[in-house]
PDB file of N, CA and C in Angstrom:
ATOM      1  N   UNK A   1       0.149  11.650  -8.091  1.00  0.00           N
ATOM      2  CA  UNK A   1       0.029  10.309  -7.554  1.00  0.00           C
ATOM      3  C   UNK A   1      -0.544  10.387  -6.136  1.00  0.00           C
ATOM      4  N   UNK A   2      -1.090   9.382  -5.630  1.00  0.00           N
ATOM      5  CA  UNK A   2      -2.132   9.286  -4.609  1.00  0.00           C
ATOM      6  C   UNK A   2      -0.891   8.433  -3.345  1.00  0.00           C
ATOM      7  N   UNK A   3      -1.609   8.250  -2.527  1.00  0.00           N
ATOM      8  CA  UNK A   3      -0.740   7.949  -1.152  1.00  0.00           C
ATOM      9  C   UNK A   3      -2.589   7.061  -0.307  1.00  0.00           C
ATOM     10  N   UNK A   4      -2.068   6.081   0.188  1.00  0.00           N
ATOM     11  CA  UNK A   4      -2.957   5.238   0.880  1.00  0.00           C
ATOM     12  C   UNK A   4      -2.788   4.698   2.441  1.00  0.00           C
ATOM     13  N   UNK A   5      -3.204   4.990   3.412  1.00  0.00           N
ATOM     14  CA  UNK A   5      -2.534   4.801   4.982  1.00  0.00           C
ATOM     15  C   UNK A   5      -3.353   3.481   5.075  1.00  0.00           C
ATOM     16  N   UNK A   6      -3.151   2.936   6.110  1.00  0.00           N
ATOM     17  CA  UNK A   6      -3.034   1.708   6.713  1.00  0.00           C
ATOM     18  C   UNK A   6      -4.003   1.992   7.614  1.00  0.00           C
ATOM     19  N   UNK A   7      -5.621   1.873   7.879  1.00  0.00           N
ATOM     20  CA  UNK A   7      -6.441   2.398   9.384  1.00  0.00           C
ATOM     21  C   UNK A   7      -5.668   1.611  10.414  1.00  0.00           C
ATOM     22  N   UNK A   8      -4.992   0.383  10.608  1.00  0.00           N
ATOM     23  CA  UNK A   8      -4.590  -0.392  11.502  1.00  0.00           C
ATOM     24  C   UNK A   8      -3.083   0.294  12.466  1.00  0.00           C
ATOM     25  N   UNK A   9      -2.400   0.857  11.587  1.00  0.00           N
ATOM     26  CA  UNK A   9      -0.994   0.937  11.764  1.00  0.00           C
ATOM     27  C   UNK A   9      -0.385   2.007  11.697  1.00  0.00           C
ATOM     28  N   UNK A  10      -1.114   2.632  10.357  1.00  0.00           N
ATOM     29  CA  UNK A  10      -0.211   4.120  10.143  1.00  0.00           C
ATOM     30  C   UNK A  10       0.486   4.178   8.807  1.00  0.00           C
ATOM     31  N   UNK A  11       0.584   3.037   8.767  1.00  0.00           N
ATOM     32  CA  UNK A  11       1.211   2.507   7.737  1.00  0.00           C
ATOM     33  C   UNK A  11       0.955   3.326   6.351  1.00  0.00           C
ATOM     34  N   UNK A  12       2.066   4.426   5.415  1.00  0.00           N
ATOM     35  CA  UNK A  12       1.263   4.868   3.814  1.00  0.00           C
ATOM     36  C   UNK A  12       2.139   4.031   2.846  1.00  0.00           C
ATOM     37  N   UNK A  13       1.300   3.794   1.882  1.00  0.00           N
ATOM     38  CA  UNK A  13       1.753   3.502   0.529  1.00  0.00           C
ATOM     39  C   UNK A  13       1.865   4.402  -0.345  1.00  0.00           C
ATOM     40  N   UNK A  14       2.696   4.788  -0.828  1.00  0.00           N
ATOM     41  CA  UNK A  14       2.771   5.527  -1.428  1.00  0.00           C
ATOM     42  C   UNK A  14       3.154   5.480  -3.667  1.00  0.00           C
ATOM     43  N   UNK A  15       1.626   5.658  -4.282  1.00  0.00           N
ATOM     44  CA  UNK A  15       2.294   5.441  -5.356  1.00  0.00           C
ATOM     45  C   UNK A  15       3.540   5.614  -6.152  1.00  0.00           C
ATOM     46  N   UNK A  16       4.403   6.823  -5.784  1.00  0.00           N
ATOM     47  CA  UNK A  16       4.894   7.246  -6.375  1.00  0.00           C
ATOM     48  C   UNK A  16       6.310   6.543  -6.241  1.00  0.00           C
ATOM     49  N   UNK A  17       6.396   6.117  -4.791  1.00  0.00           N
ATOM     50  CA  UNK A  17       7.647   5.291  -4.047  1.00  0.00           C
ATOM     51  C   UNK A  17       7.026   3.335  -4.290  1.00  0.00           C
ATOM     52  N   UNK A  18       6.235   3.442  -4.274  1.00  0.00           N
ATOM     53  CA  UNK A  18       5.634   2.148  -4.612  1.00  0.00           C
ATOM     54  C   UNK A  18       6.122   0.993  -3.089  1.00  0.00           C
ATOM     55  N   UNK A  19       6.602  -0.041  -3.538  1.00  0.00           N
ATOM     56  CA  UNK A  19       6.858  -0.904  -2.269  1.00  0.00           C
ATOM     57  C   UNK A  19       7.805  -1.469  -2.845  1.00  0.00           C
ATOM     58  N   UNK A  20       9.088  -1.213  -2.939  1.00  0.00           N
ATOM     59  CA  UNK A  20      10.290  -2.274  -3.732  1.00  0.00           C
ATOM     60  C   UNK A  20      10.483  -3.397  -2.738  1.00  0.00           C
ATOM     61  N   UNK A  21      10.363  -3.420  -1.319  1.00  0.00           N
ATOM     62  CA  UNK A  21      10.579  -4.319  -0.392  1.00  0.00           C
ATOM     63  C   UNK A  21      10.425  -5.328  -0.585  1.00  0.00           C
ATOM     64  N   UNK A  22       9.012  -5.253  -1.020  1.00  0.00           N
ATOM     65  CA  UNK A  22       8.136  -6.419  -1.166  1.00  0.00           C
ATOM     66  C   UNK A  22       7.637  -6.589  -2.234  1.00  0.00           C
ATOM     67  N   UNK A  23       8.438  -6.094  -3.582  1.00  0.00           N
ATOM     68  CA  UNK A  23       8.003  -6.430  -5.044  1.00  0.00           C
ATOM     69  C   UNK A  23       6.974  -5.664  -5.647  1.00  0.00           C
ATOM     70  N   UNK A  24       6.512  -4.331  -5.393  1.00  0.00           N
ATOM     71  CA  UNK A  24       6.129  -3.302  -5.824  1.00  0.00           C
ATOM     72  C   UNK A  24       6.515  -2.291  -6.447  1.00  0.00           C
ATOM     73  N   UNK A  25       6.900  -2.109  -7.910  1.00  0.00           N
ATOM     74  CA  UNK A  25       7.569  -1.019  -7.943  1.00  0.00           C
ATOM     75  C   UNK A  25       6.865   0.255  -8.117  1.00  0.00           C
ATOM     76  N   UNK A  26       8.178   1.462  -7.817  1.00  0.00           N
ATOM     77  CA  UNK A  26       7.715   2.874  -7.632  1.00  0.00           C
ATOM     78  C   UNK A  26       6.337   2.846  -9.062  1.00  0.00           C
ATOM     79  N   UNK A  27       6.046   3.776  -8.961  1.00  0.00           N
ATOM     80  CA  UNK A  27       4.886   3.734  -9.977  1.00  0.00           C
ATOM     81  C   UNK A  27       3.472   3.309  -9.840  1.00  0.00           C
ATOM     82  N   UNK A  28       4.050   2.741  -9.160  1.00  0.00           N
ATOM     83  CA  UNK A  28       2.567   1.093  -9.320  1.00  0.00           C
ATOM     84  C   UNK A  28       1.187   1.855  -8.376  1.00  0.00           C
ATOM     85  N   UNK A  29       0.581   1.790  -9.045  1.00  0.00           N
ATOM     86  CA  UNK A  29      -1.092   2.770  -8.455  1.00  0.00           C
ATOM     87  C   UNK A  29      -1.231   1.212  -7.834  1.00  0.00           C
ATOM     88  N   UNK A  30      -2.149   2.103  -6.849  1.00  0.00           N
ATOM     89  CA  UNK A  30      -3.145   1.356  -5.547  1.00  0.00           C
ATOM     90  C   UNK A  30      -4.265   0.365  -6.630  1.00  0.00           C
ATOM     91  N   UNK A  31      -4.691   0.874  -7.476  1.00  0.00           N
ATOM     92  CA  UNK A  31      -5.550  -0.303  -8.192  1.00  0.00           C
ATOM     93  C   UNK A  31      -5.080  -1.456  -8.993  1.00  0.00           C
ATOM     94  N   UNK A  32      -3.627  -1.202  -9.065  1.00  0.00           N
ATOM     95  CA  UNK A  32      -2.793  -2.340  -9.535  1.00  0.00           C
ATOM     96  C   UNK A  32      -1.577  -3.072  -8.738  1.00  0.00           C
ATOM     97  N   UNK A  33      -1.774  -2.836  -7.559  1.00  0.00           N
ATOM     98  CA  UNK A  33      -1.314  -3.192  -6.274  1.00  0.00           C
ATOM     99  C   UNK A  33      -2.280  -4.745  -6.365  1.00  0.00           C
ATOM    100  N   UNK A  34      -1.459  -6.244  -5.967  1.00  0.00           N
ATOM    101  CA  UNK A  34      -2.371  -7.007  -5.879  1.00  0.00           C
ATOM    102  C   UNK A  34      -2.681  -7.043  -4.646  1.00  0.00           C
ATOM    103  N   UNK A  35      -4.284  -7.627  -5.229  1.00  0.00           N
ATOM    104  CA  UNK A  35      -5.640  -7.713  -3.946  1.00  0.00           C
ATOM    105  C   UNK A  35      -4.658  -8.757  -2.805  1.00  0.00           C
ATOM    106  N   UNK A  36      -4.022  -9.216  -2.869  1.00  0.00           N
ATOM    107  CA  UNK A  36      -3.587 -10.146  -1.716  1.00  0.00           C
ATOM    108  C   UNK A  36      -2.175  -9.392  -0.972  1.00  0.00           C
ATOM    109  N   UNK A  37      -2.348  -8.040  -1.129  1.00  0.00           N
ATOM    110  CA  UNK A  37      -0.993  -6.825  -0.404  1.00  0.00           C
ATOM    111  C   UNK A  37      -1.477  -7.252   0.838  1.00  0.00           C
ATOM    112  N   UNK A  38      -0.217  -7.530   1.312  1.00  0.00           N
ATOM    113  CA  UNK A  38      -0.758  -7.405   3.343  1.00  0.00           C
ATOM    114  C   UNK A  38      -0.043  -6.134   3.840  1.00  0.00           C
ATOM    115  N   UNK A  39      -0.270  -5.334   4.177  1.00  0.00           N
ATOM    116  CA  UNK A  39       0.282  -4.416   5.028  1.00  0.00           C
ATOM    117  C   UNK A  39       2.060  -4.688   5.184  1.00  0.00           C
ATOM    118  N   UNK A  40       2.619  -4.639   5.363  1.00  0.00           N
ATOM    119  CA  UNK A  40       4.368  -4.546   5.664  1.00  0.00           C
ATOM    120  C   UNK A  40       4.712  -4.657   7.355  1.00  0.00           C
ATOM    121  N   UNK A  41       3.879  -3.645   7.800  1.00  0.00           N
ATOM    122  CA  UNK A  41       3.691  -3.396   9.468  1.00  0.00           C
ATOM    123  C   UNK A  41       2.741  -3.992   9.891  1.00  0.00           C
ATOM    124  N   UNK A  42       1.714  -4.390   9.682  1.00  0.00           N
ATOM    125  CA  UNK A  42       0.691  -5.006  10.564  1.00  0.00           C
ATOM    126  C   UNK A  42       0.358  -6.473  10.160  1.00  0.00           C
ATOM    127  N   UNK A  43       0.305  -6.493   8.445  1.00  0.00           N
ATOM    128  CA  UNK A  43      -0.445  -7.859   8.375  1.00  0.00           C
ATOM    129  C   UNK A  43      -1.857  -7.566   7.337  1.00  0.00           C
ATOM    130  N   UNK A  44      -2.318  -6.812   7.553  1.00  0.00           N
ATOM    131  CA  UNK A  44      -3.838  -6.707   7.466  1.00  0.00           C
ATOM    132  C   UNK A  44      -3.966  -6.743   5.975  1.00  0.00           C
ATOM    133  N   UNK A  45      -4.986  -6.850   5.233  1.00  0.00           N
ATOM    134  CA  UNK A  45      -5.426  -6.740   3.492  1.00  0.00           C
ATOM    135  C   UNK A  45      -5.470  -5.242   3.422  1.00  0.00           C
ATOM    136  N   UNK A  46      -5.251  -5.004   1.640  1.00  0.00           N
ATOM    137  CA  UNK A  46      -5.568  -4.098   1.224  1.00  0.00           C
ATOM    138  C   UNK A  46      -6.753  -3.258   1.553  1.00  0.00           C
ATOM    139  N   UNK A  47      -7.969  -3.806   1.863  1.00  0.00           N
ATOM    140  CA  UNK A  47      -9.171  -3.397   2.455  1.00  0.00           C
ATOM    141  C   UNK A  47      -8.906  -2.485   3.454  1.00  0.00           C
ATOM    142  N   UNK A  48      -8.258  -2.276   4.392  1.00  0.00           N
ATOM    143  CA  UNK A  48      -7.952  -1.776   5.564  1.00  0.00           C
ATOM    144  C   UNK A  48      -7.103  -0.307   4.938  1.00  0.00           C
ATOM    145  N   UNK A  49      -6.739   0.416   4.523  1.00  0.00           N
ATOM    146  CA  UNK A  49      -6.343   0.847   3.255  1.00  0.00           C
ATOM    147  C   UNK A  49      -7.309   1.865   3.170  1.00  0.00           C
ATOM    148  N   UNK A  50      -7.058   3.353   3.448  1.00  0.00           N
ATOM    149  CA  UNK A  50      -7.811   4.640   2.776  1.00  0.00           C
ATOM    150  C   UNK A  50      -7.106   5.816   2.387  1.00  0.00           C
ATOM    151  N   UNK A  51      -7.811   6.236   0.888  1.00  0.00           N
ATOM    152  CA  UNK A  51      -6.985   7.547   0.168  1.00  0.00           C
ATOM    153  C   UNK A  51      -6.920   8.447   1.278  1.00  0.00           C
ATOM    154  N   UNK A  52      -5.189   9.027   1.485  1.00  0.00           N
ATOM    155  CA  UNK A  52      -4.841   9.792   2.086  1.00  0.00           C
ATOM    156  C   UNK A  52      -4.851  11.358   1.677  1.00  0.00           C
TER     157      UNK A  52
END
């Protein structure tokens, strides 16, 4: 599983942990992450977002 940082923040996503916070579960790949994810820490879109 892949891991995705945040260019803004620092911020990783991580597939494998997914985002339960905010209604992501573990598992859930970056291409099925919806397009309207804002960051957790900053705010920003998925766009902002590169394979780590």
């Amino acid at each position: 599983m892949k891991s995705y940082i945040c260019t803004v923040c620092g911020y990783v996503y991580s597939e494998e942990q997914g985002d339960p916070d905010n209604g992501i579960a573990a598992g859930t790949l970056w291409a099925d992450v919806p397009e309207d994810f804002l960051c957790p820490l900053c705010g920003v879109g998925k766009d902002m977002f590169e394979e780590q």
